[in-house]
Protein backbone atom coordinates (compact mmCIF):
# COMPACT_ATOMS: atom_id res chain seq x y z
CA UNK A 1 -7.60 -11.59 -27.59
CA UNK A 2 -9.68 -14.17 -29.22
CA UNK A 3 -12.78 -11.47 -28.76
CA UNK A 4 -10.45 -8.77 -31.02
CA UNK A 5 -9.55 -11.45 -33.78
CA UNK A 6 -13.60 -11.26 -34.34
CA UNK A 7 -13.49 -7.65 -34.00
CA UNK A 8 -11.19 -7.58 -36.84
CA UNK A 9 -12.87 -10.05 -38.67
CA UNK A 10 -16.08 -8.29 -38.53
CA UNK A 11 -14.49 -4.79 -39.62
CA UNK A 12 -13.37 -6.41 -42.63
CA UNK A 13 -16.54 -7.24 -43.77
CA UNK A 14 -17.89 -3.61 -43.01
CA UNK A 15 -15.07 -1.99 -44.96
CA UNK A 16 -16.04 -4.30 -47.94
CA UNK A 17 -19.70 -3.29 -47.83
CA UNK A 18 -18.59 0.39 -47.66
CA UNK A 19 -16.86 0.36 -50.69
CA UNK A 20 -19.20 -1.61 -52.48
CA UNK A 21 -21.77 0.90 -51.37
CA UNK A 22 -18.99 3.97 -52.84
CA UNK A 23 -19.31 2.57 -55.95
CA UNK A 24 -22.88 1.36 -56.66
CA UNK A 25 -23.94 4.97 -58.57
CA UNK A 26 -21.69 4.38 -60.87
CA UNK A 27 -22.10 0.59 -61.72
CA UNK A 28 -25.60 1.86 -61.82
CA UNK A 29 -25.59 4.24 -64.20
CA UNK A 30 -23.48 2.06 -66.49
CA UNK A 31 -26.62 -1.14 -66.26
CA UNK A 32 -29.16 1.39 -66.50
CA UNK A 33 -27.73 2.44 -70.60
CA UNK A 34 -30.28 2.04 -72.96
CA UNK A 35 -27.79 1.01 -75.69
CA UNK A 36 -26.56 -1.96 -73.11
CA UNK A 37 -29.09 -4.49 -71.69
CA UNK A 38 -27.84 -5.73 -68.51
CA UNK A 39 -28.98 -9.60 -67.54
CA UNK A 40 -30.33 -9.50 -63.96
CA UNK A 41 -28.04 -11.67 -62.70
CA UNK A 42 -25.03 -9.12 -63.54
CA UNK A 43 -26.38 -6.24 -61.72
CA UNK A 44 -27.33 -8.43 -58.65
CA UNK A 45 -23.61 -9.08 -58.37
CA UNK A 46 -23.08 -5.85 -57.74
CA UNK A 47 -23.67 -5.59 -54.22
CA UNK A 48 -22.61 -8.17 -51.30
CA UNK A 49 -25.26 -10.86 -50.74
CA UNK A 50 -27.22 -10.49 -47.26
CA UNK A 51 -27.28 -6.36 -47.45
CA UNK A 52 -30.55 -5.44 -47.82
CA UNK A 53 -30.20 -1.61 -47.87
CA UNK A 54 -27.86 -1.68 -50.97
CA UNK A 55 -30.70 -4.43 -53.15
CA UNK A 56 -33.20 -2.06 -51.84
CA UNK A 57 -31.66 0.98 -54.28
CA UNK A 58 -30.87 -1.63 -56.72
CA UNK A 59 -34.22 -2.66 -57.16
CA UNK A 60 -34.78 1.41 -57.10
CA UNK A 61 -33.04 1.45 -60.18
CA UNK A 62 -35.12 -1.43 -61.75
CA UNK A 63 -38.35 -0.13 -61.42
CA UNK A 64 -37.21 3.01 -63.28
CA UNK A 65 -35.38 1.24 -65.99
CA UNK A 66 -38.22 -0.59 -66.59
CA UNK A 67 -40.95 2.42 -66.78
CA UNK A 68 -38.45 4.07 -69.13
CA UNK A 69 -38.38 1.47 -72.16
CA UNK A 70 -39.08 -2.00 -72.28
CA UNK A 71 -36.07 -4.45 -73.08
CA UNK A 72 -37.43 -4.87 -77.07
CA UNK A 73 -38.07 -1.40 -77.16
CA UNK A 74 -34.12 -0.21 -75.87
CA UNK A 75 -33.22 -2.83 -78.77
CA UNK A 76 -35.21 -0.80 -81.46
CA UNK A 77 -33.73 2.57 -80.16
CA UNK A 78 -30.20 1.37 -80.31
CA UNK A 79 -30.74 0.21 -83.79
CA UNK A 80 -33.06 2.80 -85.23
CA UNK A 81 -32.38 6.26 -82.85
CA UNK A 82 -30.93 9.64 -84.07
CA UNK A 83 -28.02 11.30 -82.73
CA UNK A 84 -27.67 12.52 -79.04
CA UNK A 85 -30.60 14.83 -79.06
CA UNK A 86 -32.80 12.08 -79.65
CA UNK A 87 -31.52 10.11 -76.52
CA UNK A 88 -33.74 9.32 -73.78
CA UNK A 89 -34.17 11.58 -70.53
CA UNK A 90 -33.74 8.69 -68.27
CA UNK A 91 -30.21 8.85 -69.16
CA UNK A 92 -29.89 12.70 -67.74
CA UNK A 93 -32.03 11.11 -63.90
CA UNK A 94 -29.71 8.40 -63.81
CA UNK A 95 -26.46 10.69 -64.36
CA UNK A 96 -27.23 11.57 -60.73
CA UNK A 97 -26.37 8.97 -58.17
CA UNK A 98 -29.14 7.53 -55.65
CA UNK A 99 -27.97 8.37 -52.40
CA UNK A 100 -27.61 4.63 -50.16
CA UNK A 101 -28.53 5.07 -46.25
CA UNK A 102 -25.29 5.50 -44.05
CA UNK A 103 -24.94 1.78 -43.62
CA UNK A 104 -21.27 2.05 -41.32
CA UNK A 105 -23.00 3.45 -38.24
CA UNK A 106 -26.58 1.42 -37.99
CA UNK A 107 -24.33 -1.76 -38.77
CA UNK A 108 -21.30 -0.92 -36.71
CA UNK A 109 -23.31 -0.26 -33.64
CA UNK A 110 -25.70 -3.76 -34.16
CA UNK A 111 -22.19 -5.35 -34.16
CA UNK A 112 -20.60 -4.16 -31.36
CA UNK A 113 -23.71 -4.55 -29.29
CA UNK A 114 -23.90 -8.25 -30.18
CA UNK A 115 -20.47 -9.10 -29.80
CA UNK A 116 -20.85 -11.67 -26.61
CA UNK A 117 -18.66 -10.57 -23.47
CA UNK A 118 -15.58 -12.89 -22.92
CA UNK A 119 -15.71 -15.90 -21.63
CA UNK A 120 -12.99 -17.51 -19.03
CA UNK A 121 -13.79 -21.01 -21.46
CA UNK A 122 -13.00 -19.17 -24.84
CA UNK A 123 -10.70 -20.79 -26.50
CA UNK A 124 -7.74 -19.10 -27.66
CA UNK A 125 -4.45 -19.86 -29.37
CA UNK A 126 -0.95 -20.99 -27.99
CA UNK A 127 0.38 -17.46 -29.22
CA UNK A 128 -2.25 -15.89 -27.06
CA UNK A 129 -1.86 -17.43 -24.11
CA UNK A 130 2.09 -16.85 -23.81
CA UNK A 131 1.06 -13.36 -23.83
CA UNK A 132 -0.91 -14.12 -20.79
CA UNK A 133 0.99 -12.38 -17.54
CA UNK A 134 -0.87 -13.86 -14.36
CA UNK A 135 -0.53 -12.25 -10.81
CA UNK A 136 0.75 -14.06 -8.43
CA UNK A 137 -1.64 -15.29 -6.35
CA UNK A 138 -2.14 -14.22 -2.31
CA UNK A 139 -1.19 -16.38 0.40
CA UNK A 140 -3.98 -17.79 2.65
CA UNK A 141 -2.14 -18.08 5.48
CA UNK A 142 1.75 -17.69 5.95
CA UNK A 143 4.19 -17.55 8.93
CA UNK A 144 6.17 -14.81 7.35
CA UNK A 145 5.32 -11.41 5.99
CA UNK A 146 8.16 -12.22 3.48
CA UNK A 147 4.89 -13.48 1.38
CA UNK A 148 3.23 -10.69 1.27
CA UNK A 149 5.55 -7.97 0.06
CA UNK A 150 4.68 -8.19 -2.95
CA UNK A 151 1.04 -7.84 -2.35
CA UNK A 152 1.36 -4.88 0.17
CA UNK A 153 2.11 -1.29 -0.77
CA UNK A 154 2.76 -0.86 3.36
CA UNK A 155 5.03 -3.29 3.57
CA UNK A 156 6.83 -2.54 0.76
CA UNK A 157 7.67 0.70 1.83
CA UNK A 158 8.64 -0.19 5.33
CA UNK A 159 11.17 -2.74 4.04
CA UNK A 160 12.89 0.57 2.25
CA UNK A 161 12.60 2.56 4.89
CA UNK A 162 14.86 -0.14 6.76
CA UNK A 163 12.12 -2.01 8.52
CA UNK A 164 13.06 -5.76 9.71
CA UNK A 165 9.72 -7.40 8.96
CA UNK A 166 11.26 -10.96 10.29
CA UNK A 167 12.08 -9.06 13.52
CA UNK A 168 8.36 -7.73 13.33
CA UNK A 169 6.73 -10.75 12.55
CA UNK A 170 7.93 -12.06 16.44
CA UNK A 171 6.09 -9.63 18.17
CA UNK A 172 2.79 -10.58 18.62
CA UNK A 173 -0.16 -9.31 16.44
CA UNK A 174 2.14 -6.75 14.61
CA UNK A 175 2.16 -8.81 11.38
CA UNK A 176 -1.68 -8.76 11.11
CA UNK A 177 -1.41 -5.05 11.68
CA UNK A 178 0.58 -4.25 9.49
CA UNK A 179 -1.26 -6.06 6.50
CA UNK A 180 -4.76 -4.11 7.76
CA UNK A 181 -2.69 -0.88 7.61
CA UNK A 182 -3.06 1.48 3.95
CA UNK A 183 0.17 3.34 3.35
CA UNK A 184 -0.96 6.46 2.56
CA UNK A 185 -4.16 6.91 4.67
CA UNK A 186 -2.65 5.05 8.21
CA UNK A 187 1.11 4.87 8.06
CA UNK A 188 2.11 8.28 6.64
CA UNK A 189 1.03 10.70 8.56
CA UNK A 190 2.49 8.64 11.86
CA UNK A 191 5.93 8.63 10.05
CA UNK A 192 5.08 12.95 9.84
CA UNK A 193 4.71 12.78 12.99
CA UNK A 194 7.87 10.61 14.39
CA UNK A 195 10.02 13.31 12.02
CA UNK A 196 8.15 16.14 13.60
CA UNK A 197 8.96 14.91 17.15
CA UNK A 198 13.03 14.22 16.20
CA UNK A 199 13.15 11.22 14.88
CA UNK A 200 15.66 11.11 12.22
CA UNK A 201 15.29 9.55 9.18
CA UNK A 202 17.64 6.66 9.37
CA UNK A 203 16.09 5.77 13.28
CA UNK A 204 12.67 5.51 11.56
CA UNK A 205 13.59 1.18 10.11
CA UNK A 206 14.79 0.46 13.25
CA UNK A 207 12.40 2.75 15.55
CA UNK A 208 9.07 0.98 13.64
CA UNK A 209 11.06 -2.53 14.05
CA UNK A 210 10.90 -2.61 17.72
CA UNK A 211 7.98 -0.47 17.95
CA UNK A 212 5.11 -1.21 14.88
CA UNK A 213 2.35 -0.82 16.68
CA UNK A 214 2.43 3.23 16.82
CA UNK A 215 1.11 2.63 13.11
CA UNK A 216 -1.70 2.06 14.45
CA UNK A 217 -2.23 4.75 17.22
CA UNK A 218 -4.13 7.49 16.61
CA UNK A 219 -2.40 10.54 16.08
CA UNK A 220 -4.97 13.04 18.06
CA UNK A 221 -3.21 10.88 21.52
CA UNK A 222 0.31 10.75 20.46
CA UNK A 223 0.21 14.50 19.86
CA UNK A 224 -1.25 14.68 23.43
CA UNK A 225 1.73 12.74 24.88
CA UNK A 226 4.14 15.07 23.39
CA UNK A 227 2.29 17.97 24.72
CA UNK A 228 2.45 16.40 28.36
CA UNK A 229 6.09 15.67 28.29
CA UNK A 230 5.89 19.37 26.98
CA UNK A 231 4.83 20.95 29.73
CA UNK A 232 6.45 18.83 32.30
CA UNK A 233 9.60 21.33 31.11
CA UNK A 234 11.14 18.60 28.82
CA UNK A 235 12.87 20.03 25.47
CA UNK A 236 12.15 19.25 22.11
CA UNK A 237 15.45 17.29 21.51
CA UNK A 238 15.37 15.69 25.31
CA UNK A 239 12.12 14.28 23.69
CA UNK A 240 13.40 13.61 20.81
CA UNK A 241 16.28 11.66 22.65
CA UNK A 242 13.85 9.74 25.43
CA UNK A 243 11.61 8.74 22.44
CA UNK A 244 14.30 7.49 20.17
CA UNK A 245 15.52 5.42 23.62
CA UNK A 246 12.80 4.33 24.43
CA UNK A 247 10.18 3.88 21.45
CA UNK A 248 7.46 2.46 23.54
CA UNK A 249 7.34 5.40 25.42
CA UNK A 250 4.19 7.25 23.33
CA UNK A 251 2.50 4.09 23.52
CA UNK A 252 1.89 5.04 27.26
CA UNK A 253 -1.18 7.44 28.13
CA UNK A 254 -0.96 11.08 29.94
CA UNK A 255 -1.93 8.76 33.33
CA UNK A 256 0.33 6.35 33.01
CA UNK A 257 3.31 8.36 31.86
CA UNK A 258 2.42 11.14 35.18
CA UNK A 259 2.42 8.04 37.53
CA UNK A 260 5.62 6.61 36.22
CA UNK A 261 7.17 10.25 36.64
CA UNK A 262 5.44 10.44 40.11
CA UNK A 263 6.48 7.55 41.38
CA UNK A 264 10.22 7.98 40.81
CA UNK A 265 10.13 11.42 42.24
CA UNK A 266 8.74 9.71 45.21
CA UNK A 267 10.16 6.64 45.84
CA UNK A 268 14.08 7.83 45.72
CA UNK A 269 13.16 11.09 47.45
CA UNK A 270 14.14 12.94 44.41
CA UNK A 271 13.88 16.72 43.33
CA UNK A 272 11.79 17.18 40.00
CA UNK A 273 15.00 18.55 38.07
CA UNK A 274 16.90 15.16 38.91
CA UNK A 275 14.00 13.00 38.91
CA UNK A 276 13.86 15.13 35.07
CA UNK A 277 17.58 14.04 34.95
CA UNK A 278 17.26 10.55 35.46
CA UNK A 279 14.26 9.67 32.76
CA UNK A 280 15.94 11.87 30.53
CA UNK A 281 19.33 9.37 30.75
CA UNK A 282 17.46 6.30 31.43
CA UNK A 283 13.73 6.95 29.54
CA UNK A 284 12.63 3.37 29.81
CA UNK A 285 12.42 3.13 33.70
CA UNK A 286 9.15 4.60 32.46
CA UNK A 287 8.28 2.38 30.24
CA UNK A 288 9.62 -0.93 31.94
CA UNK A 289 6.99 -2.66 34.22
CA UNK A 290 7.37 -1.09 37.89
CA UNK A 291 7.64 -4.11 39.89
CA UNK A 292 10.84 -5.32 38.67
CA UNK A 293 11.62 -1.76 39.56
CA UNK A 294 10.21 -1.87 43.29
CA UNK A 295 12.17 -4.80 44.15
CA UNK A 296 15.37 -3.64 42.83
CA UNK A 297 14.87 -0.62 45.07
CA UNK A 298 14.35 -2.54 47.76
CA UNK A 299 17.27 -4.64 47.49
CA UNK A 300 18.95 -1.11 47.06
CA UNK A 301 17.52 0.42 50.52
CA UNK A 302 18.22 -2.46 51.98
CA UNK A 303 21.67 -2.81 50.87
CA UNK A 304 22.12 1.02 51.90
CA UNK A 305 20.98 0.12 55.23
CA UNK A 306 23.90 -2.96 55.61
CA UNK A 307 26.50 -0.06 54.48
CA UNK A 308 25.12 2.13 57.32
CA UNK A 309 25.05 -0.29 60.07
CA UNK A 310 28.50 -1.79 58.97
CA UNK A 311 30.34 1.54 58.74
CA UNK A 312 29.31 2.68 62.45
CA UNK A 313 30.34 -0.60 63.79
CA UNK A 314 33.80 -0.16 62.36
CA UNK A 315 33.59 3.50 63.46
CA UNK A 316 33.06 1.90 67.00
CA UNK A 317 35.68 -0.39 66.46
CA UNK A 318 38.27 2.18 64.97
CA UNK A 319 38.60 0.65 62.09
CA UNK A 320 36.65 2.65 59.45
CA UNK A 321 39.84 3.46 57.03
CA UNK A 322 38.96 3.87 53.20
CA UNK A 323 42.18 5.48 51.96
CA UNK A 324 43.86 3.06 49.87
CA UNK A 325 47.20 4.48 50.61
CA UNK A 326 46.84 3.79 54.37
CA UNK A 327 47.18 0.27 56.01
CA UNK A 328 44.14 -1.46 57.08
CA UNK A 329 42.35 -0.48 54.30
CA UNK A 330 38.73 -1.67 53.76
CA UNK A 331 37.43 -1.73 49.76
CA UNK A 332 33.43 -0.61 49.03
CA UNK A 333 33.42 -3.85 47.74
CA UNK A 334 34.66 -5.28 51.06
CA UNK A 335 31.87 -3.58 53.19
CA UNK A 336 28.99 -4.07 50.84
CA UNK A 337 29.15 -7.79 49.60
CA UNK A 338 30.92 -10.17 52.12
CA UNK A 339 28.47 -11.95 54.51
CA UNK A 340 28.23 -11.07 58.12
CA UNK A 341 30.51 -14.31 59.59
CA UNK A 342 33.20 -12.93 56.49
CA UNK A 343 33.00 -9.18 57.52
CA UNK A 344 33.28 -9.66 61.49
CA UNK A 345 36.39 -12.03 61.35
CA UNK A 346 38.02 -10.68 58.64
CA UNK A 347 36.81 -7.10 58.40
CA UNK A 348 35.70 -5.92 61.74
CA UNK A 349 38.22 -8.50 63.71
CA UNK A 350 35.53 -9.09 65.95
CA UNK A 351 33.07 -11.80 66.72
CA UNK A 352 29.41 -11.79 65.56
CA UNK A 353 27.93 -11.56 68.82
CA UNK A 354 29.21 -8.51 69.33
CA UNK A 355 28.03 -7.38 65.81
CA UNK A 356 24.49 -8.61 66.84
CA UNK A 357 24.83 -6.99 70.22
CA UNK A 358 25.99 -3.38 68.29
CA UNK A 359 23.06 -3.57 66.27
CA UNK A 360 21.22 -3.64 69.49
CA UNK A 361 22.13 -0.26 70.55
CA UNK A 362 21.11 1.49 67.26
């Protein structure tokens, strides 16, 4: 602001020497009256010291006062001259104004081109500097993307689309992706996408929040993971409902996601329409890890194996009755959890040798 207070400054003096200049022609044709001598001094006044164009007509004007009578000699013809016919002819040249060179653009443009760029040291006045709106400045380094909403166009957005950045912030990396991500080059077109596969609009906050890093997938493979699930017979809104479930789910590849599917089908012995059936209800058995799922299925094949082996004894024994309204009734429950000891003595009303000794003949 200080720079403009010379600006103005300087403007001021330029207006002054342009209407000086406006009226030179006619101070000069009043000094330059034979019947009035004009000191020197008085006619240098005219113009603003330091302007050379404007003393450069003036002195113009004083080399052809002077060829046209002498000082003694405009005296004698003020004293001694006839009527107007009689009058000099220097009166009729000087009736027509000198033209001046354009001073305002010559002068204007020197000015601007020497006025010195600003400096961060300028001075400048109290009034000035409460004018003065400073950013905020970024953080270096944070534990919380709460800093850096206000810097972030990405993250701003997110947050109103119902994103939980502290929830973000836990998983690991997401933070830093987010802040490398641009809003409308990187993040929209995924958020296209999400709609395009089902996602409605209020599951996109909380879809992102457990899920950020699709933001930075590219969108040539997600589109190929749709198309898979596609042509594996599943419908758009049983996609739209497994990926909604299960948001990591287009985070797998083709390979992974046709193992996953493969292994299911094989592993319980299952027809594709139900092993279809059972990702559709429970999509993140394919995107869980697959050992925790192994072992649970052998506990379960196991555990299906103690049912079988349990039953037949009783069937042996006479004693397999399930129908709670008969006596002697024996519970799921009963036959699936109790230890051996607790299921011969109580259960079976036999002895665990001759349990053991059963199993033999299977």
């Amino acid at each position: 602001m200080a720079v403009w207070a010379r600006h103005a400054a300087r403007w001021g003096c330029l207006l002054s020497t342009a209407r000086a200049a406006a009226e030179l022609p006619r101070r000069l044709g009043v000094a330059a009256c034979p019947a009035r001598a004009c000191p020197e001094p008085a006619r240098r006044a005219v113009l603003p010291a330091g302007r050379e164009a404007a003393l450069c007509g003036l002195q113009g004007h004083r080399r052809l006062s002077a060829r046209t009578c002498s000082p003694p000699d405009c005296a004698k013809d003020a004293a001694f001259s006839a009527p107007e016919s009689n009058l000099p002819s220097v009166q009729q040249e000087q009736a027509k104004p000198e033209i001046l060179p354009d001073l305002n653009a010559k002068i204007l443009d020197e000015d601007w081109d020497d006025i010195p760029p600003s400096s961060a040291l300028e001075v400048i006045s109290e009034e000035e500097a409460v004018q003065i709106i400073a950013e905020p400045l970024l953080p270096i380094q944070s534990s919380t993307l709460r800093d850096y909403v206000d810097h972030s166009e990405t993250l701003t957005k997110l947050v109103h689309l119902g994103v939980d950045l502290s929830q973000v912030e836990k998983r690991q990396k997401a933070g830093q992706l987010l802040l490398t991500l641009d809003f409308e080059k990187d993040v929209k077109k995924i958020l296209l996408f999400l709609k395009d596969v089902g996602v409605e609009d209020n599951q996109l906050g909380p879809f992102l929040t457990k899920n950020p890093y699709i933001l930075g997938e590219d969108l040539e493979a997600l589109e190929t993971r749709v198309a898979y699930l596609k042509s594996k017979k599943f419908g758009k809104s049983e996609i739209a409902q497994m990926v909604s479930r299960a948001p990591y789910l287009l985070l797998f590849s083709v390979e992974r996601l046709d193992n996953r599917l493969g292994f299911f089908k094989n592993e319980l012995g299952l027809s594709v329409k139900k092993t279809k059936d059972l990702v559709i209800r429970l999509p993140r058995l394919l995107t869980g890890k697959i050992e925790p799922v192994k072992e649970n299925l052998q506990v379960f094949n196991s555990k299906l194996l103690r049912i079988r082996e349990r039953h037949m004894f009783l069937v042996f024994l006479g004693r397999a009755q399930y129908d709670p309204a008969q006596p002697s009734y024996i519970s799921l429950d009963q036959l699936v959890s109790l230890p051996d000891e607790v299921f011969c003595t109580e259960i079976a009303k036999a002895s665990m040798q001759d349990f053991e000794n059963f199993l033999k003949t299977l």
